[in-house]
C-alpha atoms as a PDB file:
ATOM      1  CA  UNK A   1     -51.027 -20.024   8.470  1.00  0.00           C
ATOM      2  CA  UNK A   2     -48.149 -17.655   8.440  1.00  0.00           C
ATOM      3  CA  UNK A   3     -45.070 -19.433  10.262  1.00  0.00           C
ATOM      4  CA  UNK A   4     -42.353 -16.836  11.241  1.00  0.00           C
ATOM      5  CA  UNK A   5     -38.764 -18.456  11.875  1.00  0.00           C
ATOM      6  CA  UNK A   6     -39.040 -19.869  15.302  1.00  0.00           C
ATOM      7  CA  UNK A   7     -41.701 -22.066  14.111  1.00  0.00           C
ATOM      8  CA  UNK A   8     -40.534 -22.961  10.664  1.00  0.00           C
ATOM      9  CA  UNK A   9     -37.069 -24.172  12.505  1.00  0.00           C
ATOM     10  CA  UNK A  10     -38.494 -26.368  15.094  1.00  0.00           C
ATOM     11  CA  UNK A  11     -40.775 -28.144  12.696  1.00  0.00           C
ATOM     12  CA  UNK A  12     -37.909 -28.176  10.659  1.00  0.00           C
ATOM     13  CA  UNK A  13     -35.969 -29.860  13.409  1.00  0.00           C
ATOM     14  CA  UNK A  14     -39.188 -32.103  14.620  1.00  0.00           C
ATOM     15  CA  UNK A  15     -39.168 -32.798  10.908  1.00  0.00           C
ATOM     16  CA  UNK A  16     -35.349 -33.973  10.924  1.00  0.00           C
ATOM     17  CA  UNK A  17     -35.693 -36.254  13.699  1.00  0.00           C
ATOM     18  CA  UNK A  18     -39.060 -38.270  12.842  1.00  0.00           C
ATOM     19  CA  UNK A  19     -36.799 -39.161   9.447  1.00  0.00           C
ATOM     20  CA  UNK A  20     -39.565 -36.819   7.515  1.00  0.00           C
ATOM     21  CA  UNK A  21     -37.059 -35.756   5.292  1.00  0.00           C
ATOM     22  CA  UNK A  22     -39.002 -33.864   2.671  1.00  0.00           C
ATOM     23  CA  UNK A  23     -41.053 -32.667   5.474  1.00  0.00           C
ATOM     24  CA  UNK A  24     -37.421 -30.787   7.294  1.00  0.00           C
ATOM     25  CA  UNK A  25     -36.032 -29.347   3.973  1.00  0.00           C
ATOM     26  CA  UNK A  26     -39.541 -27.739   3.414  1.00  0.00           C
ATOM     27  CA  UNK A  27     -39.185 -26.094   6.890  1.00  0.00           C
ATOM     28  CA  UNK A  28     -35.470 -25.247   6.570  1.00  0.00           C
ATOM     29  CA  UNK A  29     -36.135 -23.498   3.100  1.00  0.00           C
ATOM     30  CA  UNK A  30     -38.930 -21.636   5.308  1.00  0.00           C
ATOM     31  CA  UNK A  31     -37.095 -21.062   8.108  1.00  0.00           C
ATOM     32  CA  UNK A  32     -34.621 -19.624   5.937  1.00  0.00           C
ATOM     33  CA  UNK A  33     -36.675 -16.809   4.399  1.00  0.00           C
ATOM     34  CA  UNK A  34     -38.219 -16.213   7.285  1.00  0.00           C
ATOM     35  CA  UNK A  35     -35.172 -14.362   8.898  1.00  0.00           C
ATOM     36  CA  UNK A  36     -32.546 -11.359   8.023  1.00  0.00           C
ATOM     37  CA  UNK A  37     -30.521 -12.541  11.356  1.00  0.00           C
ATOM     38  CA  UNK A  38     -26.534 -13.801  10.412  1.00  0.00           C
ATOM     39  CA  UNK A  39     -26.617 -16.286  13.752  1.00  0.00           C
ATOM     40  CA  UNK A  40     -30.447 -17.789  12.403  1.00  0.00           C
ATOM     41  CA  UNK A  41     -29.680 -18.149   8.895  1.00  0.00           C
ATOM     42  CA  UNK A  42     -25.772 -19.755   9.701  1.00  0.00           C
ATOM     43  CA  UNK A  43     -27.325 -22.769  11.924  1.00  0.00           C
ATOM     44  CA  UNK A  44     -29.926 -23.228   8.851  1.00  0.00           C
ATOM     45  CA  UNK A  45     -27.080 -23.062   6.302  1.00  0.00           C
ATOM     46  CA  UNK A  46     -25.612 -25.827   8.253  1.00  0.00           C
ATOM     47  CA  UNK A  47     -28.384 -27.955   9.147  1.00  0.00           C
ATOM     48  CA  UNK A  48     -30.066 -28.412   6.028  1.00  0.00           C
ATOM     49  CA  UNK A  49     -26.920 -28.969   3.988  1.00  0.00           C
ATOM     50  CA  UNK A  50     -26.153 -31.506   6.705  1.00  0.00           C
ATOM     51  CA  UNK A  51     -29.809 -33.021   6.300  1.00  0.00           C
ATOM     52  CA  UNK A  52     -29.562 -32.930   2.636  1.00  0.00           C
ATOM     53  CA  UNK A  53     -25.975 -35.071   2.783  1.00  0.00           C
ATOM     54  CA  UNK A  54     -27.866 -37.131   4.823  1.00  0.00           C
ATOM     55  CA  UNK A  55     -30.417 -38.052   2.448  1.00  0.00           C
ATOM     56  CA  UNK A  56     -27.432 -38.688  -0.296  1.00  0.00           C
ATOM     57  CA  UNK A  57     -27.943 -35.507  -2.374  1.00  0.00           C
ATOM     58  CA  UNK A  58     -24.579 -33.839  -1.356  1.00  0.00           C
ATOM     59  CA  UNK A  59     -25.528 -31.739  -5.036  1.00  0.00           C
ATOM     60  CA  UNK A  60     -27.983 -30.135  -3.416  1.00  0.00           C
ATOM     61  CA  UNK A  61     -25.884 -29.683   0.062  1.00  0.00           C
ATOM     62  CA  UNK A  62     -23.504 -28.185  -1.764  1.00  0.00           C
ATOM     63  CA  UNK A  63     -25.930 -25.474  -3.333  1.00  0.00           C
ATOM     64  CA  UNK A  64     -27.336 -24.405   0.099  1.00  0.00           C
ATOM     65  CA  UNK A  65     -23.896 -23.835   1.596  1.00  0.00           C
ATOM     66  CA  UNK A  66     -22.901 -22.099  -1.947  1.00  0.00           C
ATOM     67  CA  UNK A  67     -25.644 -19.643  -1.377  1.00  0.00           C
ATOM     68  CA  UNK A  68     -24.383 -19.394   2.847  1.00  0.00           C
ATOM     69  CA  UNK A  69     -20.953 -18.256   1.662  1.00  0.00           C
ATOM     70  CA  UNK A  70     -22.405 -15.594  -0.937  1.00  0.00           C
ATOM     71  CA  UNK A  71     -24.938 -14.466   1.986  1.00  0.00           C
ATOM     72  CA  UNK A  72     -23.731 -11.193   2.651  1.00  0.00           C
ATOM     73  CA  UNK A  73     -25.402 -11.598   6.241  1.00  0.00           C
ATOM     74  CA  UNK A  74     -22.527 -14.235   7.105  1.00  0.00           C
ATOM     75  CA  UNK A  75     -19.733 -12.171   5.313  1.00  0.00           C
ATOM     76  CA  UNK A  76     -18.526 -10.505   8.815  1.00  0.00           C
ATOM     77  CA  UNK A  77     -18.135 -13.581  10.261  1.00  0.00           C
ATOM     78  CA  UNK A  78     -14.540 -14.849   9.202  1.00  0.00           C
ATOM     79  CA  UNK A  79     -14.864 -17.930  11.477  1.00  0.00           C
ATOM     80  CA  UNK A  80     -18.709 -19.134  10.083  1.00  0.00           C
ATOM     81  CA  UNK A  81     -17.487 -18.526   6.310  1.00  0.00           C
ATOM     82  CA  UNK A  82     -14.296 -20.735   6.888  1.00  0.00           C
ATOM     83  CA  UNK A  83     -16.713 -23.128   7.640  1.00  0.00           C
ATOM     84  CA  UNK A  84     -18.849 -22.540   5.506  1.00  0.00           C
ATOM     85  CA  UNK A  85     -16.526 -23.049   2.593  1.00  0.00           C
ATOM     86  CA  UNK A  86     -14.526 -26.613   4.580  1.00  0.00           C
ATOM     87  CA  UNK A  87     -18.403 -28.314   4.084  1.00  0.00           C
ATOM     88  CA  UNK A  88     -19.024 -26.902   0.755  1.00  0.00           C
ATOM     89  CA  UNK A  89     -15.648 -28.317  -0.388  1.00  0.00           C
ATOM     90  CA  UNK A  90     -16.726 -31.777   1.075  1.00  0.00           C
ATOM     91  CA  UNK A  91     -19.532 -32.184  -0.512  1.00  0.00           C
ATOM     92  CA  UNK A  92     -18.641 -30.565  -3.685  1.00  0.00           C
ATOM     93  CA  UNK A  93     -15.853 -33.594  -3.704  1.00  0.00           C
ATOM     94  CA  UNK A  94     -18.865 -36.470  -2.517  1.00  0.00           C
ATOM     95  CA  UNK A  95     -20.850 -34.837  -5.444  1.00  0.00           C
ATOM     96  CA  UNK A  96     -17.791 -35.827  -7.779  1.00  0.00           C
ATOM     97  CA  UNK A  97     -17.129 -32.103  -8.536  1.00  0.00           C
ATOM     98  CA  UNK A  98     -13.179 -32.456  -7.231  1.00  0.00           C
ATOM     99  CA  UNK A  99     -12.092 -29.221  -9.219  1.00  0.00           C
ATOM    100  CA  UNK A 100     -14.835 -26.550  -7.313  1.00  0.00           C
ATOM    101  CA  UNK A 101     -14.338 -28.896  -4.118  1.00  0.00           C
ATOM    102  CA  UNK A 102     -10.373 -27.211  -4.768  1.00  0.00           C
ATOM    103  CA  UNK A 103     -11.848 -23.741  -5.556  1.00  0.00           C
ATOM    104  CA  UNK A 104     -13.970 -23.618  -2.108  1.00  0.00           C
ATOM    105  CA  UNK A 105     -10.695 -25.141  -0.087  1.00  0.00           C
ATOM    106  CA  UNK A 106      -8.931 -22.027  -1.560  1.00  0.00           C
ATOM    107  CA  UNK A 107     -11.482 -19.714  -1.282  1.00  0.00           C
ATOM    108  CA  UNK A 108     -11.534 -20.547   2.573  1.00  0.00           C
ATOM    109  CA  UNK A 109      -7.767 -19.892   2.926  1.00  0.00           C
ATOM    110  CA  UNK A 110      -7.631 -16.708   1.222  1.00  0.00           C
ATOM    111  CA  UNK A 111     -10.536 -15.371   3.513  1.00  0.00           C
ATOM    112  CA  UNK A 112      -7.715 -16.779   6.622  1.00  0.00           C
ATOM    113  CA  UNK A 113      -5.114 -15.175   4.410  1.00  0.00           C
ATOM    114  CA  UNK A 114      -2.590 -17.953   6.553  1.00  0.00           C
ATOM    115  CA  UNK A 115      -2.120 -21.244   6.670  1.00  0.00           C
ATOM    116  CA  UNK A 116      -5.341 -23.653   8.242  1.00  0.00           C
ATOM    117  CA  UNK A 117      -4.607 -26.808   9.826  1.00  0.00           C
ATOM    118  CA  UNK A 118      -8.352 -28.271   9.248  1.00  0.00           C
ATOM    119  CA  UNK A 119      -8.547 -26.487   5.801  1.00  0.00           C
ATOM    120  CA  UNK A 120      -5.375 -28.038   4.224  1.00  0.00           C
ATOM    121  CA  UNK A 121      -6.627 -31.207   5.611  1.00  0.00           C
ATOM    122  CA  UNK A 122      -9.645 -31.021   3.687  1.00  0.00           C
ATOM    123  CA  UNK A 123      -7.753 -29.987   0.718  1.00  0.00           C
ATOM    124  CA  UNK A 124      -5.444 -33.271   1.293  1.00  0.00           C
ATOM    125  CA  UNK A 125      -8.629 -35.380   1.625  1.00  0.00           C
ATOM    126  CA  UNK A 126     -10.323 -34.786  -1.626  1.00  0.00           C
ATOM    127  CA  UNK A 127      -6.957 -35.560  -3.464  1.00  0.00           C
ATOM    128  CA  UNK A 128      -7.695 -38.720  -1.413  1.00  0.00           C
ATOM    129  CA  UNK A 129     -11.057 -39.206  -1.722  1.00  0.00           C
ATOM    130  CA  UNK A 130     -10.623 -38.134  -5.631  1.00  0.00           C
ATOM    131  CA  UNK A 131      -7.909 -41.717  -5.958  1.00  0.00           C
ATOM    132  CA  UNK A 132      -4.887 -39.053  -6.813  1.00  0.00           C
ATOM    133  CA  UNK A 133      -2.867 -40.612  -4.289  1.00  0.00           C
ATOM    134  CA  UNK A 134       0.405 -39.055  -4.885  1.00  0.00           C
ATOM    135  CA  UNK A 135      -0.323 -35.547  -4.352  1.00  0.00           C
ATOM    136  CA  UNK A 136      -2.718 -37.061  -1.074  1.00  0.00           C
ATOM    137  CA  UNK A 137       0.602 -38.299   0.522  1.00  0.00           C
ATOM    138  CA  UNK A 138       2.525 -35.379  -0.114  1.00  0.00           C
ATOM    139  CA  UNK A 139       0.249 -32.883   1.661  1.00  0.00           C
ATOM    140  CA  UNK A 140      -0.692 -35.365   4.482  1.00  0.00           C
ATOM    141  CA  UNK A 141       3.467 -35.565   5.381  1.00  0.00           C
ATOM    142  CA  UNK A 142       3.728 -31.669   4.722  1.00  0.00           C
ATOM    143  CA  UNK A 143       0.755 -31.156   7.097  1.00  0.00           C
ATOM    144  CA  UNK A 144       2.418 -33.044   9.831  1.00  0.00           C
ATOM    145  CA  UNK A 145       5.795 -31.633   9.133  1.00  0.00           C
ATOM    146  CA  UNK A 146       4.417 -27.711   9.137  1.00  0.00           C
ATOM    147  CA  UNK A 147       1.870 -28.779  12.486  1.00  0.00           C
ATOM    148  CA  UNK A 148       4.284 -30.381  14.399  1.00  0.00           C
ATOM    149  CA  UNK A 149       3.499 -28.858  17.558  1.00  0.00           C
ATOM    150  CA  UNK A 150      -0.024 -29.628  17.252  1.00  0.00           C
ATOM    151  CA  UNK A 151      -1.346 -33.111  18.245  1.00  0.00           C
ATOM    152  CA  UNK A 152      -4.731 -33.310  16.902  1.00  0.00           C
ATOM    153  CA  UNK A 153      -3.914 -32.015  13.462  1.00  0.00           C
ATOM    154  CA  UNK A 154      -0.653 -34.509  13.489  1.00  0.00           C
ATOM    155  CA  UNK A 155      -2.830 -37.472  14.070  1.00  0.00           C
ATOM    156  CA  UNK A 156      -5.223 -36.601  11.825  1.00  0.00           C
ATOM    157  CA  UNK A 157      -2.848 -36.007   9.044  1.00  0.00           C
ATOM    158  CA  UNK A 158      -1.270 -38.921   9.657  1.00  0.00           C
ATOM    159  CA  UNK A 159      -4.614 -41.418  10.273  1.00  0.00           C
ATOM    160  CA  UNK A 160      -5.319 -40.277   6.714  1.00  0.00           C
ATOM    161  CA  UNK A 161      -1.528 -40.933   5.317  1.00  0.00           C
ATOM    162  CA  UNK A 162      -1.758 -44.531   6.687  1.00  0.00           C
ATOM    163  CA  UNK A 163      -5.867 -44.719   5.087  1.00  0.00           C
ATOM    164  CA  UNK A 164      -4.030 -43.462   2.095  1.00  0.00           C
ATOM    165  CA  UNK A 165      -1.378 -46.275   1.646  1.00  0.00           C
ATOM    166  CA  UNK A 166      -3.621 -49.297   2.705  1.00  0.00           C
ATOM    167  CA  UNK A 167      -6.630 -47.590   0.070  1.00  0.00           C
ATOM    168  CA  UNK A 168      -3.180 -48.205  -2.440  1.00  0.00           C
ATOM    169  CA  UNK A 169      -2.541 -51.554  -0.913  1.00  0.00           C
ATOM    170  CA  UNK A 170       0.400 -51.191   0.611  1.00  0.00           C
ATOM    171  CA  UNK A 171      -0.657 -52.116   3.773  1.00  0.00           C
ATOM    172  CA  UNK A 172       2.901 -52.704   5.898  1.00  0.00           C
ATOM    173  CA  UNK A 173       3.554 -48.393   5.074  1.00  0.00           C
ATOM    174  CA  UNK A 174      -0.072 -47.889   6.245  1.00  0.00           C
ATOM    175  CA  UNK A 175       0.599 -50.027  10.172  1.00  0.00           C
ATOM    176  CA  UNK A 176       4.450 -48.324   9.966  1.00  0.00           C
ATOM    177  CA  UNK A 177       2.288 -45.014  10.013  1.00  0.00           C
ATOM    178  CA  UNK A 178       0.364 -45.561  12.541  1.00  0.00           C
ATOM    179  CA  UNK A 179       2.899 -47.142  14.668  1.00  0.00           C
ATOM    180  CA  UNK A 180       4.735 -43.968  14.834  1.00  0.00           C
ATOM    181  CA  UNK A 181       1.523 -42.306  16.594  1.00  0.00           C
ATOM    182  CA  UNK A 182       1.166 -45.200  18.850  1.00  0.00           C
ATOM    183  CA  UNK A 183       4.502 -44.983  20.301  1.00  0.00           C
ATOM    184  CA  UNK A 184       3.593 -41.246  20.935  1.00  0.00           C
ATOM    185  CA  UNK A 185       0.107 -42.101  21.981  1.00  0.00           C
ATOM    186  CA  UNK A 186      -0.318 -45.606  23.149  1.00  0.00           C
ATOM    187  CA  UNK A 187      -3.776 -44.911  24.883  1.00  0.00           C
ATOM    188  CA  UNK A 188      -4.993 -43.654  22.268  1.00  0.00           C
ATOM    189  CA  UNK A 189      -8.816 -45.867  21.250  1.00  0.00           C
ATOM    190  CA  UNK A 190      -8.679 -44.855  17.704  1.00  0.00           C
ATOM    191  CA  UNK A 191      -5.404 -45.630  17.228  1.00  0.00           C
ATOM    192  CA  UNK A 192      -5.287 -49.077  18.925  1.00  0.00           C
ATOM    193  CA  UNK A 193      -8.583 -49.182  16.818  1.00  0.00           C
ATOM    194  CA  UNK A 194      -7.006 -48.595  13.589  1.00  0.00           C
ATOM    195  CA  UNK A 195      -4.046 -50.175  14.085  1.00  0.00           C
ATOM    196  CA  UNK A 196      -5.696 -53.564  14.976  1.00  0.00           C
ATOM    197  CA  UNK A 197      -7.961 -53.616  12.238  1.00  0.00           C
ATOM    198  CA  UNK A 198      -4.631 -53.253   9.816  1.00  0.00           C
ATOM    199  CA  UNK A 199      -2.934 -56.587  11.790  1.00  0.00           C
ATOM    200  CA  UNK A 200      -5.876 -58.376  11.624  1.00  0.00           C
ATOM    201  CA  UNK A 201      -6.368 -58.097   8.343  1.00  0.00           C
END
Protein backbone atom coordinates (compact mmCIF):
# COMPACT_ATOMS: atom_id res chain seq x y z
CA UNK A 1 0.00 0.00 0.00
CA UNK A 2 2.90 2.30 0.45
CA UNK A 3 4.86 2.51 -3.02
CA UNK A 4 8.41 3.99 -2.52
CA UNK A 5 10.02 5.44 -5.87
CA UNK A 6 11.23 2.41 -7.64
CA UNK A 7 7.79 1.20 -7.80
CA UNK A 8 5.85 4.35 -8.39
CA UNK A 9 8.34 4.90 -11.60
CA UNK A 10 7.96 1.63 -13.23
CA UNK A 11 4.22 1.65 -12.98
CA UNK A 12 4.59 4.97 -14.06
CA UNK A 13 6.52 3.79 -17.06
CA UNK A 14 4.22 0.41 -17.49
CA UNK A 15 1.56 3.08 -17.26
CA UNK A 16 3.14 5.23 -20.23
CA UNK A 17 3.46 2.48 -22.53
CA UNK A 18 -0.09 0.61 -22.24
CA UNK A 19 -1.37 4.41 -23.42
CA UNK A 20 -2.91 4.59 -19.62
CA UNK A 21 -2.28 8.05 -19.56
CA UNK A 22 -4.02 9.18 -16.41
CA UNK A 23 -2.83 6.02 -14.97
CA UNK A 24 1.39 7.30 -15.72
CA UNK A 25 0.90 10.95 -14.53
CA UNK A 26 -0.62 9.49 -11.25
CA UNK A 27 2.62 7.42 -10.85
CA UNK A 28 5.01 10.16 -12.02
CA UNK A 29 3.41 12.70 -9.47
CA UNK A 30 4.16 9.66 -6.96
CA UNK A 31 7.26 8.81 -8.06
CA UNK A 32 8.10 12.28 -7.69
CA UNK A 33 7.46 12.71 -3.96
CA UNK A 34 8.68 9.69 -3.30
CA UNK A 35 12.42 10.75 -3.72
CA UNK A 36 14.98 13.65 -2.43
CA UNK A 37 17.59 12.18 -5.20
CA UNK A 38 18.64 15.14 -8.11
CA UNK A 39 19.34 12.08 -10.85
CA UNK A 40 15.49 10.40 -9.79
CA UNK A 41 13.57 13.45 -9.71
CA UNK A 42 15.47 14.98 -13.26
CA UNK A 43 14.35 11.74 -15.42
CA UNK A 44 10.70 12.32 -13.76
CA UNK A 45 10.85 16.06 -14.55
CA UNK A 46 11.43 14.97 -18.02
CA UNK A 47 9.26 12.14 -18.52
CA UNK A 48 6.11 13.34 -17.33
CA UNK A 49 6.36 16.74 -18.99
CA UNK A 50 7.14 14.67 -22.08
CA UNK A 51 3.98 12.38 -21.32
CA UNK A 52 1.89 15.31 -20.57
CA UNK A 53 2.92 17.03 -24.25
CA UNK A 54 2.00 13.90 -25.40
CA UNK A 55 -1.44 13.91 -24.30
CA UNK A 56 -1.76 17.72 -25.78
CA UNK A 57 -1.65 19.59 -22.44
CA UNK A 58 1.81 21.27 -23.05
CA UNK A 59 0.09 23.86 -20.02
CA UNK A 60 0.54 21.41 -17.77
CA UNK A 61 4.14 20.20 -19.26
CA UNK A 62 5.18 23.37 -18.87
CA UNK A 63 4.25 23.56 -15.02
CA UNK A 64 6.14 20.31 -14.16
CA UNK A 65 9.35 21.45 -15.82
CA UNK A 66 8.65 25.09 -14.13
CA UNK A 67 8.73 23.42 -10.80
CA UNK A 68 12.21 21.08 -12.18
CA UNK A 69 14.06 24.35 -12.78
CA UNK A 70 13.02 25.93 -9.25
CA UNK A 71 13.97 22.36 -7.64
CA UNK A 72 16.82 23.26 -5.73
CA UNK A 73 17.87 19.43 -5.97
CA UNK A 74 18.66 20.06 -9.84
CA UNK A 75 20.26 23.57 -9.21
CA UNK A 76 24.01 22.02 -9.23
CA UNK A 77 23.50 20.57 -12.29
CA UNK A 78 24.24 23.38 -14.98
CA UNK A 79 23.83 20.85 -17.85
CA UNK A 80 20.11 19.25 -16.52
CA UNK A 81 18.79 22.98 -15.83
CA UNK A 82 19.82 24.11 -19.45
CA UNK A 83 17.62 21.55 -20.32
CA UNK A 84 15.38 21.93 -18.25
CA UNK A 85 14.64 25.48 -19.24
CA UNK A 86 15.13 24.54 -23.66
CA UNK A 87 11.68 22.14 -22.93
CA UNK A 88 10.01 24.54 -20.71
CA UNK A 89 10.49 27.24 -23.39
CA UNK A 90 8.94 24.77 -25.99
CA UNK A 91 6.12 24.13 -24.51
CA UNK A 92 5.53 27.40 -22.95
CA UNK A 93 5.51 28.56 -26.90
CA UNK A 94 2.98 25.21 -27.95
CA UNK A 95 0.89 26.49 -24.92
CA UNK A 96 0.68 29.97 -26.83
CA UNK A 97 2.57 31.69 -23.94
CA UNK A 98 5.47 33.12 -26.58
CA UNK A 99 6.59 35.94 -24.05
CA UNK A 100 7.61 33.31 -20.84
CA UNK A 101 8.63 30.75 -23.73
CA UNK A 102 11.41 34.06 -24.27
CA UNK A 103 11.91 34.42 -20.47
CA UNK A 104 12.89 30.51 -20.02
CA UNK A 105 15.22 30.75 -23.43
CA UNK A 106 16.98 33.58 -21.46
CA UNK A 107 16.92 32.23 -18.28
CA UNK A 108 18.83 29.13 -19.79
CA UNK A 109 21.57 31.35 -21.30
CA UNK A 110 22.29 33.35 -18.37
CA UNK A 111 22.75 30.07 -16.26
CA UNK A 112 25.55 29.22 -19.57
CA UNK A 113 26.53 32.84 -19.13
CA UNK A 114 27.84 32.26 -23.21
CA UNK A 115 26.43 31.81 -26.19
CA UNK A 116 24.27 28.13 -26.83
CA UNK A 117 24.00 26.78 -30.16
CA UNK A 118 20.70 24.57 -29.28
CA UNK A 119 19.40 27.40 -26.95
CA UNK A 120 19.43 30.27 -29.54
CA UNK A 121 17.88 27.81 -31.80
CA UNK A 122 15.05 27.40 -29.65
CA UNK A 123 14.84 31.03 -29.13
CA UNK A 124 14.79 31.40 -33.17
CA UNK A 125 12.03 28.73 -33.32
CA UNK A 126 9.36 30.23 -31.23
CA UNK A 127 9.75 33.58 -33.22
CA UNK A 128 8.91 30.94 -35.89
CA UNK A 129 6.52 28.97 -34.46
CA UNK A 130 4.92 32.40 -32.95
CA UNK A 131 4.38 33.64 -37.25
CA UNK A 132 7.00 36.71 -36.44
CA UNK A 133 8.91 35.77 -39.34
CA UNK A 134 11.25 38.58 -39.64
CA UNK A 135 13.03 38.41 -36.48
CA UNK A 136 12.87 34.14 -37.20
CA UNK A 137 15.12 34.78 -40.31
CA UNK A 138 17.39 37.04 -38.77
CA UNK A 139 18.50 34.77 -35.91
CA UNK A 140 18.39 31.56 -38.08
CA UNK A 141 21.24 33.46 -40.62
CA UNK A 142 23.05 34.89 -37.40
CA UNK A 143 23.09 31.34 -35.95
CA UNK A 144 24.74 29.95 -38.97
CA UNK A 145 27.00 32.87 -39.42
CA UNK A 146 28.29 32.78 -35.47
CA UNK A 147 28.34 28.45 -35.76
CA UNK A 148 30.06 28.21 -38.76
CA UNK A 149 32.38 25.64 -37.79
CA UNK A 150 29.75 23.50 -36.51
CA UNK A 151 27.75 21.24 -38.91
CA UNK A 152 24.86 20.08 -37.01
CA UNK A 153 23.89 23.44 -35.61
CA UNK A 154 24.46 24.98 -39.38
CA UNK A 155 21.99 22.59 -40.81
CA UNK A 156 19.68 22.95 -38.34
CA UNK A 157 19.64 26.65 -38.49
CA UNK A 158 19.38 26.60 -41.85
CA UNK A 159 16.50 23.55 -42.29
CA UNK A 160 14.50 26.01 -40.20
CA UNK A 161 15.47 29.31 -42.41
CA UNK A 162 14.27 27.42 -45.56
CA UNK A 163 10.81 26.01 -43.21
CA UNK A 164 10.68 29.66 -42.48
CA UNK A 165 10.44 31.11 -46.09
CA UNK A 166 8.19 28.31 -47.63
CA UNK A 167 5.73 28.74 -44.08
CA UNK A 168 5.84 32.67 -45.83
CA UNK A 169 5.37 31.26 -49.26
CA UNK A 170 8.21 32.03 -50.84
CA UNK A 171 9.07 28.81 -51.74
CA UNK A 172 12.12 29.32 -54.55
CA UNK A 173 14.28 31.21 -51.16
CA UNK A 174 13.18 28.15 -49.11
CA UNK A 175 14.87 25.19 -52.08
CA UNK A 176 17.87 28.10 -52.65
CA UNK A 177 18.41 27.36 -48.80
CA UNK A 178 18.58 24.14 -48.80
CA UNK A 179 20.52 23.82 -51.90
CA UNK A 180 23.37 25.48 -50.28
CA UNK A 181 23.49 22.46 -47.62
CA UNK A 182 23.15 19.97 -50.31
CA UNK A 183 26.09 21.01 -52.20
CA UNK A 184 27.94 20.70 -48.78
CA UNK A 185 26.13 17.56 -47.89
CA UNK A 186 24.74 15.72 -50.81
CA UNK A 187 24.19 12.38 -48.81
CA UNK A 188 22.54 13.83 -46.57
CA UNK A 189 18.53 11.76 -46.17
CA UNK A 190 16.94 14.72 -44.63
CA UNK A 191 18.12 16.98 -46.87
CA UNK A 192 17.41 15.09 -50.15
CA UNK A 193 14.15 14.59 -48.05
CA UNK A 194 13.37 18.13 -47.68
CA UNK A 195 14.54 19.30 -50.64
CA UNK A 196 12.34 16.92 -52.76
CA UNK A 197 9.31 17.55 -51.02
CA UNK A 198 9.92 21.54 -51.93
CA UNK A 199 10.35 20.46 -55.99
CA UNK A 200 7.60 18.38 -55.89
CA UNK A 201 5.43 20.60 -54.68
Amino acid sequence: EELDFAHAYVLANLASRADDESTAVEYYRKALEKTRVGEQKYAVYEELADELRSQHKPQEAAEVLQQAVDDPSLVADLNKQVMLYYWLAFNRELAGETDKALEAINAGMQKVGRPVGFLQLREAWIYYHSDQYDEAIKRFEQIAKDFADDKVIVKAAKSNLSNTYVRMGEMRKGEEVLEEIFREQPEDPGINNDLGYLYAD
